[in-house]
N, C-alpha and C. Protein backbone atom coordinates (compact mmCIF):
# COMPACT_ATOMS: atom_id res chain seq x y z
N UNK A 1 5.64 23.26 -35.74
CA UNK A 1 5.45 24.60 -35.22
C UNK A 1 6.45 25.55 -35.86
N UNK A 2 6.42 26.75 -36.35
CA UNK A 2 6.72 27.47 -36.65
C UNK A 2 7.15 28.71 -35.89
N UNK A 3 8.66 28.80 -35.64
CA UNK A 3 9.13 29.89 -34.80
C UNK A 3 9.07 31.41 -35.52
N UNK A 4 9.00 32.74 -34.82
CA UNK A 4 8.65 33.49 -35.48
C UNK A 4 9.44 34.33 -35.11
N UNK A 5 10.17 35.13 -36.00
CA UNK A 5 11.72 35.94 -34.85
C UNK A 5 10.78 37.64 -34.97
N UNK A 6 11.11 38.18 -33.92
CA UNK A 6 10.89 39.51 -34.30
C UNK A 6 11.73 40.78 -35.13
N UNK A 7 11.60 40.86 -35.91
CA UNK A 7 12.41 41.94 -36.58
C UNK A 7 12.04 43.23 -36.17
N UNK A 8 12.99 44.31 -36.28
CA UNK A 8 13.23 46.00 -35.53
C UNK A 8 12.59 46.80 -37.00
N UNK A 9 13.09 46.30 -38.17
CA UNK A 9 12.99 47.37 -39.56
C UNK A 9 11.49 46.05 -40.14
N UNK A 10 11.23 47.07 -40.80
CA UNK A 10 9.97 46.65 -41.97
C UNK A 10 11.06 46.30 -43.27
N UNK A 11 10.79 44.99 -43.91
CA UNK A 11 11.82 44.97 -45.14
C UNK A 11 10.92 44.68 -46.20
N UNK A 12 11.23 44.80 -47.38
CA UNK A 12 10.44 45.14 -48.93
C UNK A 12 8.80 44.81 -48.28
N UNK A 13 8.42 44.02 -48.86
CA UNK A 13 6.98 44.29 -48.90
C UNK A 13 6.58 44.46 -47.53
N UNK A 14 6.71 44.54 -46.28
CA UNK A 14 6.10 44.67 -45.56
C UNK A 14 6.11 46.05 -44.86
N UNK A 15 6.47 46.75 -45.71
CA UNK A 15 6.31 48.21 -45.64
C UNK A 15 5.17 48.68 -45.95
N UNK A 16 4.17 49.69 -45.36
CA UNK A 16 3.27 49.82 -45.58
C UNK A 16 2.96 51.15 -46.22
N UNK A 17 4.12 51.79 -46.00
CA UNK A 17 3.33 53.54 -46.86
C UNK A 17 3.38 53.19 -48.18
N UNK A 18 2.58 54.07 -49.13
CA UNK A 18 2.88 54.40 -50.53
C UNK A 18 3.75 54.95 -51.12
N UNK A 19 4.30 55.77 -50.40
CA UNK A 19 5.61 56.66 -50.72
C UNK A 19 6.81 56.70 -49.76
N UNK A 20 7.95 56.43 -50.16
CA UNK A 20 8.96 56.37 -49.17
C UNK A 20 10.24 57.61 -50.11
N UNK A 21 10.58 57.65 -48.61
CA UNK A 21 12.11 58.89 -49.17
C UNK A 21 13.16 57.47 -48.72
N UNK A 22 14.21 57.96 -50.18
CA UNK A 22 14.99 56.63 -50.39
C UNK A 22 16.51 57.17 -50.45
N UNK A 23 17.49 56.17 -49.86
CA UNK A 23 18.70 56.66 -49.44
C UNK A 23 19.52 55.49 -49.11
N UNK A 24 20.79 55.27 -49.81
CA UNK A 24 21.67 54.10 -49.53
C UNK A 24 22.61 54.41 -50.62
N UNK A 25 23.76 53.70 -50.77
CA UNK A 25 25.00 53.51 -51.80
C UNK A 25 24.04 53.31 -53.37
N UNK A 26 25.11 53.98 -54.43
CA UNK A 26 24.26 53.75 -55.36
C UNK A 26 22.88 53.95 -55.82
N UNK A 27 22.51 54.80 -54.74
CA UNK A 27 20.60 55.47 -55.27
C UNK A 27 20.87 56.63 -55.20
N UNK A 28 20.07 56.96 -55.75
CA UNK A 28 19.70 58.60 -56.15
C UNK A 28 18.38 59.05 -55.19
N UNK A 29 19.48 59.46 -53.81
CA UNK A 29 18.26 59.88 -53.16
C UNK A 29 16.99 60.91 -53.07
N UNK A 30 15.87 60.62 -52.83
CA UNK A 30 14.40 60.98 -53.35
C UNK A 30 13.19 60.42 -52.65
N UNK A 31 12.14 60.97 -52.88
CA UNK A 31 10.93 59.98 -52.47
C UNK A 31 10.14 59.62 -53.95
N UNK A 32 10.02 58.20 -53.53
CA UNK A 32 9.97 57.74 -54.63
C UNK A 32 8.88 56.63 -54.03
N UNK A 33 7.71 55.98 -55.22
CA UNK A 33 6.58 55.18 -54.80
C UNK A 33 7.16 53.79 -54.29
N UNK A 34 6.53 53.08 -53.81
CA UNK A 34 7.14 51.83 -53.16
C UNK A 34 7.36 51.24 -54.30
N UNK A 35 6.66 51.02 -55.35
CA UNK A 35 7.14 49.95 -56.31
C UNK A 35 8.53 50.40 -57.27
N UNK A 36 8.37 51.66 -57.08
CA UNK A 36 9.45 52.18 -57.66
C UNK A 36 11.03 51.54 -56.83
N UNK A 37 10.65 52.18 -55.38
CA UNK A 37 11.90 51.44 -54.49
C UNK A 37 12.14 50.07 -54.49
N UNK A 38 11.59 49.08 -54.08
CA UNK A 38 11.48 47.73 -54.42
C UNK A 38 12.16 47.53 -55.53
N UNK A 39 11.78 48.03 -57.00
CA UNK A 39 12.09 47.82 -58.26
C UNK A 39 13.84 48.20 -58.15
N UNK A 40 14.22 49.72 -57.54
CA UNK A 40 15.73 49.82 -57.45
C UNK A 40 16.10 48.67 -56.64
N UNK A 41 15.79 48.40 -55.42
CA UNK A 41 16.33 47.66 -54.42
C UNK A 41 16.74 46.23 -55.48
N UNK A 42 15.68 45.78 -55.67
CA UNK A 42 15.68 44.41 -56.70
C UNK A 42 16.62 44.02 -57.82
N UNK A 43 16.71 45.16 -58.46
CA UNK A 43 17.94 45.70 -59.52
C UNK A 43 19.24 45.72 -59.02
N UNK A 44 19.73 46.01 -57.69
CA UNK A 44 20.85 45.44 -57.20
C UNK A 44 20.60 44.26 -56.35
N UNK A 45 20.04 43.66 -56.37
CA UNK A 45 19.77 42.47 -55.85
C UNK A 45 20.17 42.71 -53.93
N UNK A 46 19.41 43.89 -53.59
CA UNK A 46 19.33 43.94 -52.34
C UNK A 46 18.01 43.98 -51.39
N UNK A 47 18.11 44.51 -50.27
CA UNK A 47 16.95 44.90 -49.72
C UNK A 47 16.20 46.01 -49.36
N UNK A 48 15.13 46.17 -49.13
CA UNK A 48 14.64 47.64 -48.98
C UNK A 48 14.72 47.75 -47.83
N UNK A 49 15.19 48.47 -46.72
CA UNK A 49 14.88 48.49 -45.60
C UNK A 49 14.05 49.89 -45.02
N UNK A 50 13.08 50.04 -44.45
CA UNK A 50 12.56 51.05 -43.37
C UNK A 50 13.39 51.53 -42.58
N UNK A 51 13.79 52.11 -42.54
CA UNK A 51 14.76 52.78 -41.34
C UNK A 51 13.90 53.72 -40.14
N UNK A 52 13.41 54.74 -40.62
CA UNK A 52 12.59 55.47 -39.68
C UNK A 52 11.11 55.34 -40.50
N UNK A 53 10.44 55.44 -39.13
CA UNK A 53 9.06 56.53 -40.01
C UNK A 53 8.41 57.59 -39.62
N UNK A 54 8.42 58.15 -40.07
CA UNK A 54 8.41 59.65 -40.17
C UNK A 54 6.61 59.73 -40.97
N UNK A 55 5.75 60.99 -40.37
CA UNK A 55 4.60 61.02 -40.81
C UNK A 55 4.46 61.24 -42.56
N UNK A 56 5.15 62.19 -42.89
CA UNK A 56 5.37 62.14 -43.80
C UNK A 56 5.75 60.79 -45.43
N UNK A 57 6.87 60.92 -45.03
CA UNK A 57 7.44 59.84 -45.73
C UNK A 57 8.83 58.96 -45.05
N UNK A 58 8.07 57.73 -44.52
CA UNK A 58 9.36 56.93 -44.37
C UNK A 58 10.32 56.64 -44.98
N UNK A 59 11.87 57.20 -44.15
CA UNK A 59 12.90 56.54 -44.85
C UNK A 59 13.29 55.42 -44.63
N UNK A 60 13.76 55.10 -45.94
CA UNK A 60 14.22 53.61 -46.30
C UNK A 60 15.78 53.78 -46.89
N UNK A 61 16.25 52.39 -47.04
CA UNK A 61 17.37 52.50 -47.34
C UNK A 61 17.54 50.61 -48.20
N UNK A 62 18.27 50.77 -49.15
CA UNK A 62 18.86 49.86 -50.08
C UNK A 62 20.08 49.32 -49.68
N UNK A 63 19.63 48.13 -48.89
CA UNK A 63 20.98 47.08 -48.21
C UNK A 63 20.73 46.18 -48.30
N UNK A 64 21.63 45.36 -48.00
CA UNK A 64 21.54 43.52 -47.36
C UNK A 64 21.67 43.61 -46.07
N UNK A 65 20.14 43.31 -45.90
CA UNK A 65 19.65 43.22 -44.59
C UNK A 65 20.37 42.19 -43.40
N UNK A 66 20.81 41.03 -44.26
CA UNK A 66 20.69 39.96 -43.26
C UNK A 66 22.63 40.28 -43.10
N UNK A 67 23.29 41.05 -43.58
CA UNK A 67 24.39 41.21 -43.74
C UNK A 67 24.37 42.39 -42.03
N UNK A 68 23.72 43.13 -42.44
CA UNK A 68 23.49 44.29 -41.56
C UNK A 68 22.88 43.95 -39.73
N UNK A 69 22.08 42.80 -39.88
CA UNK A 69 21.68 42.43 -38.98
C UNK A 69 22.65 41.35 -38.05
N UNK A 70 23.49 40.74 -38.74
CA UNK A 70 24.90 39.99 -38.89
C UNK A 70 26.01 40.86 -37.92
N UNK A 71 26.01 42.30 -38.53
CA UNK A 71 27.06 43.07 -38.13
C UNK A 71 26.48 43.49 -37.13
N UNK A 72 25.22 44.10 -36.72
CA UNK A 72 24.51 44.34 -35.47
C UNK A 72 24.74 43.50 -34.17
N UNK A 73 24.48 42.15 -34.97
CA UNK A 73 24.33 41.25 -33.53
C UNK A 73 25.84 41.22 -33.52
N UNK A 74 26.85 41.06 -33.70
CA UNK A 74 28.59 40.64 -33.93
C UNK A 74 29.05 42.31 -32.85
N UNK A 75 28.19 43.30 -33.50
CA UNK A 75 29.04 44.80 -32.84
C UNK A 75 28.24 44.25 -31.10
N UNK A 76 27.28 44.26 -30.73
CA UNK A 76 26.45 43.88 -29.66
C UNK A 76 27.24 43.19 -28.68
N UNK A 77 27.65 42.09 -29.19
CA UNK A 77 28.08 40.68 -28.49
C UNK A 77 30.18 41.36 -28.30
N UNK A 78 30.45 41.65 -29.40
CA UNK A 78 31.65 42.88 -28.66
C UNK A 78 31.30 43.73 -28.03
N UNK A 79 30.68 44.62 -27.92
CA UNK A 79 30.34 45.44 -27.12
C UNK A 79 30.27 44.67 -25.47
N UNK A 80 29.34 43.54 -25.11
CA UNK A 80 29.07 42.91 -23.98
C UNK A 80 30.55 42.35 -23.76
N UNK A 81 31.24 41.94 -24.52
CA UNK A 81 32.82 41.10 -24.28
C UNK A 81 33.20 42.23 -23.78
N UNK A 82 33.71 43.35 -23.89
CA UNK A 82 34.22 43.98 -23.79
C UNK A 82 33.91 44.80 -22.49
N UNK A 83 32.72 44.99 -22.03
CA UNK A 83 32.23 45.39 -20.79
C UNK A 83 33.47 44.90 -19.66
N UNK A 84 33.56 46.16 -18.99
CA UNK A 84 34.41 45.67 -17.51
C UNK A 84 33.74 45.26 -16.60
N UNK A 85 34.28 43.83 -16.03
CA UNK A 85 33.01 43.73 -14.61
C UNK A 85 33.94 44.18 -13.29
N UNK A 86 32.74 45.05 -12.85
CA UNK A 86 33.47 45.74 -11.33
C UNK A 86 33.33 44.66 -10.32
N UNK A 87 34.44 44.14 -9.50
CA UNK A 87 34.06 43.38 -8.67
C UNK A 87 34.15 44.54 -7.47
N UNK A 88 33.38 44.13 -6.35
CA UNK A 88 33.78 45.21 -5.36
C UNK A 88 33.22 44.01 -3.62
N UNK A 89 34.76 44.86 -3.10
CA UNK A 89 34.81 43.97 -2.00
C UNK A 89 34.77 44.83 -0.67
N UNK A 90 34.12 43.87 0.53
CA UNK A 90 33.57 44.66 1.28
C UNK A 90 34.59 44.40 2.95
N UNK A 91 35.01 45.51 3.07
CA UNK A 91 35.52 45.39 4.22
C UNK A 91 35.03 45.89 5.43
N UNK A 92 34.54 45.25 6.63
CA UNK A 92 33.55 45.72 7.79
C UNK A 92 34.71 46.38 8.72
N UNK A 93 34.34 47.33 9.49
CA UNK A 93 35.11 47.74 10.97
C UNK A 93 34.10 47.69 12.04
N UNK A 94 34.30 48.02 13.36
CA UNK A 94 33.92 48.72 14.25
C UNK A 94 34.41 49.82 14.55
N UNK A 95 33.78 50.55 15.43
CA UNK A 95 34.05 51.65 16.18
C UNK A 95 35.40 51.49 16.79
N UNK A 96 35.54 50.44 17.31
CA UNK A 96 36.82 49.40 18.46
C UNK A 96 37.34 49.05 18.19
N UNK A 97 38.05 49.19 16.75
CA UNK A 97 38.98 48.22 16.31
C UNK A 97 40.34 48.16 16.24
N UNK A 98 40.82 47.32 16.94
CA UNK A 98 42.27 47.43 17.63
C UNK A 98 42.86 47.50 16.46
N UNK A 99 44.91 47.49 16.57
CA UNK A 99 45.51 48.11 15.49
C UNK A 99 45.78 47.24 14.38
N UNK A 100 45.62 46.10 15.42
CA UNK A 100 46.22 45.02 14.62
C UNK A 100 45.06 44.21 13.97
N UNK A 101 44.09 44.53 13.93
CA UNK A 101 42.95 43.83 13.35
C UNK A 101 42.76 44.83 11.94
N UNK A 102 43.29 46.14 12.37
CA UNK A 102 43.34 47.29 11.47
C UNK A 102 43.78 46.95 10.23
N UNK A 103 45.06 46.79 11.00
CA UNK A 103 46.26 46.36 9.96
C UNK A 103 46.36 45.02 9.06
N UNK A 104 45.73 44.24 9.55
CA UNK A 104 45.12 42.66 9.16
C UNK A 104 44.34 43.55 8.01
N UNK A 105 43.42 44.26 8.39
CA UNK A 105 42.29 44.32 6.81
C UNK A 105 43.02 45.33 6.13
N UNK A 106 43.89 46.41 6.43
CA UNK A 106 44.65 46.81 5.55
C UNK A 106 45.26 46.12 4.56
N UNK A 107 45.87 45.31 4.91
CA UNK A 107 46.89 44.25 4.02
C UNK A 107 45.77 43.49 2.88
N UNK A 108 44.67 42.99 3.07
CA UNK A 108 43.51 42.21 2.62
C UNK A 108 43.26 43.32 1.39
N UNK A 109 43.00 44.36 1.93
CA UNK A 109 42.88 45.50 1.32
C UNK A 109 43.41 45.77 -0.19
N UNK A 110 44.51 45.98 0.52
CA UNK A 110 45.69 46.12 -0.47
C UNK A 110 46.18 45.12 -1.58
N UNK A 111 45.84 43.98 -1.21
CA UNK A 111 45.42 42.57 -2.26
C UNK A 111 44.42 42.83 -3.24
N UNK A 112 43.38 43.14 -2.30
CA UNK A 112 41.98 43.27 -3.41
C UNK A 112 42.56 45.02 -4.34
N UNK A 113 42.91 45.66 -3.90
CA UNK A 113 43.14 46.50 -5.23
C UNK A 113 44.15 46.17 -6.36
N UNK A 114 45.17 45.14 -5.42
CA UNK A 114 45.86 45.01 -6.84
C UNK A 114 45.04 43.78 -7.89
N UNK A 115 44.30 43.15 -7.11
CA UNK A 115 43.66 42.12 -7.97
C UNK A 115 42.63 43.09 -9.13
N UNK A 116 42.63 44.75 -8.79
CA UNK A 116 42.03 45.35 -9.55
C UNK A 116 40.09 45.14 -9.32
N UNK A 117 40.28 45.15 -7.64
CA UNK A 117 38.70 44.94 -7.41
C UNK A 117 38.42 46.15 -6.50
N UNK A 118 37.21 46.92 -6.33
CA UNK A 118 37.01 47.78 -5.78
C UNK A 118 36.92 47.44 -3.99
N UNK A 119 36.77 48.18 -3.42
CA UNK A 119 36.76 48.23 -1.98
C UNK A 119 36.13 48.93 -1.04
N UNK A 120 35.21 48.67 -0.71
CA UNK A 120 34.07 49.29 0.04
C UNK A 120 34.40 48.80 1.54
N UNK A 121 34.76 50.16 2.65
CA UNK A 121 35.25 49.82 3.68
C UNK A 121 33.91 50.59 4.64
N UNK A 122 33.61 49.39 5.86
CA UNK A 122 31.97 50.11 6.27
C UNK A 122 32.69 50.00 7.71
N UNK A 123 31.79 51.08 8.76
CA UNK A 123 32.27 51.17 9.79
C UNK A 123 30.86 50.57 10.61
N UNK A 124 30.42 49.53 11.05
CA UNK A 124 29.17 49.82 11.48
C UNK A 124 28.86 50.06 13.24
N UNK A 125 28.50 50.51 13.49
CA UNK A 125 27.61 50.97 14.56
C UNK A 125 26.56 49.97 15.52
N UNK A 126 26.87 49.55 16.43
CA UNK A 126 25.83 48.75 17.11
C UNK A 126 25.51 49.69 18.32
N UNK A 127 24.05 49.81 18.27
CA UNK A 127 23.78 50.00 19.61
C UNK A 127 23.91 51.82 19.86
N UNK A 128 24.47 51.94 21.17
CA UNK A 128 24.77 53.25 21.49
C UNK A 128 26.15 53.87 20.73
N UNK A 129 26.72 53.01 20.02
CA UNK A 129 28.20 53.16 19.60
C UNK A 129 28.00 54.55 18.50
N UNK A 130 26.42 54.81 17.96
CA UNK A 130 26.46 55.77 17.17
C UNK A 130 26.95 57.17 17.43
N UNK A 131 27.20 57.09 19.07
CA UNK A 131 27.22 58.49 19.45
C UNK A 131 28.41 58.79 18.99
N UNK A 132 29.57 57.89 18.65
CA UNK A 132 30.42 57.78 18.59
C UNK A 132 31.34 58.01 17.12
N UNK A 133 30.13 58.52 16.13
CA UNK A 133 30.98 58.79 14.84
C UNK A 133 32.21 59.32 14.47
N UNK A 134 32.64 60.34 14.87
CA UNK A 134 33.86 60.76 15.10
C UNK A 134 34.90 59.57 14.87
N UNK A 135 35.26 58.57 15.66
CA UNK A 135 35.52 57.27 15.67
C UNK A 135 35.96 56.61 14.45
N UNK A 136 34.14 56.30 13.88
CA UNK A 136 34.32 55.66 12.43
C UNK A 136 34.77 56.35 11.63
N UNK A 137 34.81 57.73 11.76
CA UNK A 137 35.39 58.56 9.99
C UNK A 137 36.43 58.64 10.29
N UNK A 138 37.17 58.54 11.30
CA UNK A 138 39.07 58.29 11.63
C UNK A 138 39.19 57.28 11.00
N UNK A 139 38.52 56.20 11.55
CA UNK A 139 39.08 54.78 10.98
C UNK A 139 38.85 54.89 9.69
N UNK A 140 38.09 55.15 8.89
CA UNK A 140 37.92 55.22 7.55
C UNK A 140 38.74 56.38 7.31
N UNK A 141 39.16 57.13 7.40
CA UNK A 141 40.29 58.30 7.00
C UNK A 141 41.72 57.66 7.09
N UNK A 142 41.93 56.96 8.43
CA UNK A 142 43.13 56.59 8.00
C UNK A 142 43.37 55.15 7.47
N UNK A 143 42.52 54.23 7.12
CA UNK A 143 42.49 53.41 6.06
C UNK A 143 42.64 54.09 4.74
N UNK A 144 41.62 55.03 4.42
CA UNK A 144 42.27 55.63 2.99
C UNK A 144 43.44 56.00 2.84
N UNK A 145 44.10 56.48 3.90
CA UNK A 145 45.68 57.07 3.72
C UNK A 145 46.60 55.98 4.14
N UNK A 146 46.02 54.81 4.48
CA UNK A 146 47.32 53.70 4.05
C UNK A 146 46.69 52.98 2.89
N UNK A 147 45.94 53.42 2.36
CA UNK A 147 45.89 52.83 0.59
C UNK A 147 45.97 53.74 -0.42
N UNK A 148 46.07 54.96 -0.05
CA UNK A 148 46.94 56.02 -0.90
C UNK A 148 47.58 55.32 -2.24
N UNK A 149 48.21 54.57 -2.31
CA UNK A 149 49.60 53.88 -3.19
C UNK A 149 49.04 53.13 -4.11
N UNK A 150 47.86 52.84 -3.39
CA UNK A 150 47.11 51.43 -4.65
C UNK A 150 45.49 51.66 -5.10
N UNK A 151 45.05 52.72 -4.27
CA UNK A 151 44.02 53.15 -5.02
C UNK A 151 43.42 54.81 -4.46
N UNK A 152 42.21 54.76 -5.46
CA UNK A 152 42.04 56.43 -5.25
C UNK A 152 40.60 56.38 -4.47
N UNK A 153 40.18 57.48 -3.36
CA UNK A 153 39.19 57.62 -3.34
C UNK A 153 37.73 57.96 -3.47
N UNK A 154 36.88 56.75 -3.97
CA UNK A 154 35.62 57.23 -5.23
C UNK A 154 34.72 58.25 -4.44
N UNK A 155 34.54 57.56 -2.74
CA UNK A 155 33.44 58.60 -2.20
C UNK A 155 33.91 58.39 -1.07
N UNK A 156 33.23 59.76 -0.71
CA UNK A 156 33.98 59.96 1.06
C UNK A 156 33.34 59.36 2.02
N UNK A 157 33.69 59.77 2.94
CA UNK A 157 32.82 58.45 4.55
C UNK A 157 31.19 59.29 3.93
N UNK A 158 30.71 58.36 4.62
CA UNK A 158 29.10 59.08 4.03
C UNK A 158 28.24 57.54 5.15
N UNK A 159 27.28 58.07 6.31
CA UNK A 159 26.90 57.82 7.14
C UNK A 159 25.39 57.34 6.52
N UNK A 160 25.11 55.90 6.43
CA UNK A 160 23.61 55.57 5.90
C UNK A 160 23.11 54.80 7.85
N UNK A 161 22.37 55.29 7.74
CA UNK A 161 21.36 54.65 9.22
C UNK A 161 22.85 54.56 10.44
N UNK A 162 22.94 53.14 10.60
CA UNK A 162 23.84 52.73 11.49
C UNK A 162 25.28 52.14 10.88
N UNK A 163 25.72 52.80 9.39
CA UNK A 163 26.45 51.88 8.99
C UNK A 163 27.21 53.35 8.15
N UNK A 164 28.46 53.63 7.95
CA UNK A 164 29.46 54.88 7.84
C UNK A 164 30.41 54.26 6.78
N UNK A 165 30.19 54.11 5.41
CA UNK A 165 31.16 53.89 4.56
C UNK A 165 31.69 54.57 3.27
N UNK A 166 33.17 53.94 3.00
CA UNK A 166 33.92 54.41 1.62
C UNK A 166 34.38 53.75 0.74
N UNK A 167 34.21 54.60 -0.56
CA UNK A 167 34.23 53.34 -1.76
C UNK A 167 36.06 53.84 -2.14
N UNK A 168 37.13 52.93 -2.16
CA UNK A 168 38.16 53.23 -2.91
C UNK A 168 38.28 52.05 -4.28
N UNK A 169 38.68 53.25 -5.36
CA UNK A 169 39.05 52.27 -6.51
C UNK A 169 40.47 51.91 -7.23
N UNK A 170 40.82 50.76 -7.54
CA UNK A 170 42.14 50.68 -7.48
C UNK A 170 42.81 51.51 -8.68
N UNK A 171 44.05 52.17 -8.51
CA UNK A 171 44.67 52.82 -9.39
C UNK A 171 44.74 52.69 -10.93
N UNK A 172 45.08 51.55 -11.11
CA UNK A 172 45.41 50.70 -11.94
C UNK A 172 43.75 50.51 -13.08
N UNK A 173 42.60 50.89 -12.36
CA UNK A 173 41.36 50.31 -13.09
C UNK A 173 41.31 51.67 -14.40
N UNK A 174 40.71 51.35 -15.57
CA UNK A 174 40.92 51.88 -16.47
C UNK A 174 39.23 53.12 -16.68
N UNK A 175 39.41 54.14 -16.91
CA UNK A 175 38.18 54.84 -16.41
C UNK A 175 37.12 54.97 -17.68
């Protein structure tokens, strides 16, 4: 069986116009007939590549393809290494939450930003307790102002259905 890769560019012969506009190191850019391009490309012992196509006349370009496609996949695969992954951690309250249970997820808190992970602090609501918002945006107000020191705040209390939360991100994360 025969695997079949897909390629992005059209390369020498499988280009299909008659006339291409031609452009790379060492050519004299122009539109020029395909056999003509081929014939330069060949003469430096490279490739023709399609680059765009355009109604007119597709441009092409005079490279080493498999060199180019090399550096593509290599820039790609840095690019993905290099990606930051956001971790983000979730801290629940109630409406009721005594000081010291407060202070317990404060501290937790304050771990996860220096570990350089985000922090999503939710206030949720059971029941009749909604009447009670006022409540949750304290507790979430003054959680943000005892993490002042280790991180900043991304979004403010912001109330979805039965559930009142804020995103803080740690100081230290690179923007």
């Amino acid at each position: 069986m025969k695997q079949t890769t897909k390629e992005t560019h059209n390369v020498n012969e499988r280009i299909t116009a008659s006339q291409v506009r031609l452009v790379g190191d060492n050519v004299v850019a122009g539109v020029y007939s395909i056999r003509e391009a081929l014939a330069i490309a060949e003469a430096q012992e490279l490739d023709l590549v399609e680059i765009t196509k355009s109604s007119d006349f597709p441009v092409c370009k005079v490279m080493d393809y498999a060199k180019f496609k090399y550096l593509q996949k290599r820039k790609h695969k840095e690019i993905k290494n290099n990606a930051q992954k956001i971790i983000i951690k979730e801290i629940r309250f109630g409406p009721n939450t005594s000081d010291h249970d407060f202070d317990f997820k404060l501290k937790h808190a304050i771990n996860f930003l220096q570990a350089a992970a985000k922090v999503k602090v939710c206030v949720k609501f059971v029941g009749r307790e909604i009447m009670f918002k006022e409540r949750g945006e304290l507790i979430l107000l003054r959680f943000s102002q005892g993490l002042e020191a280790y991180g900043r705040v991304e979004q403010l209390p912001k109330l979805e259905g039965k559930k009142m939360s804020l995103t803080i991100a740690p100081l230290t994360a690179k923007k």
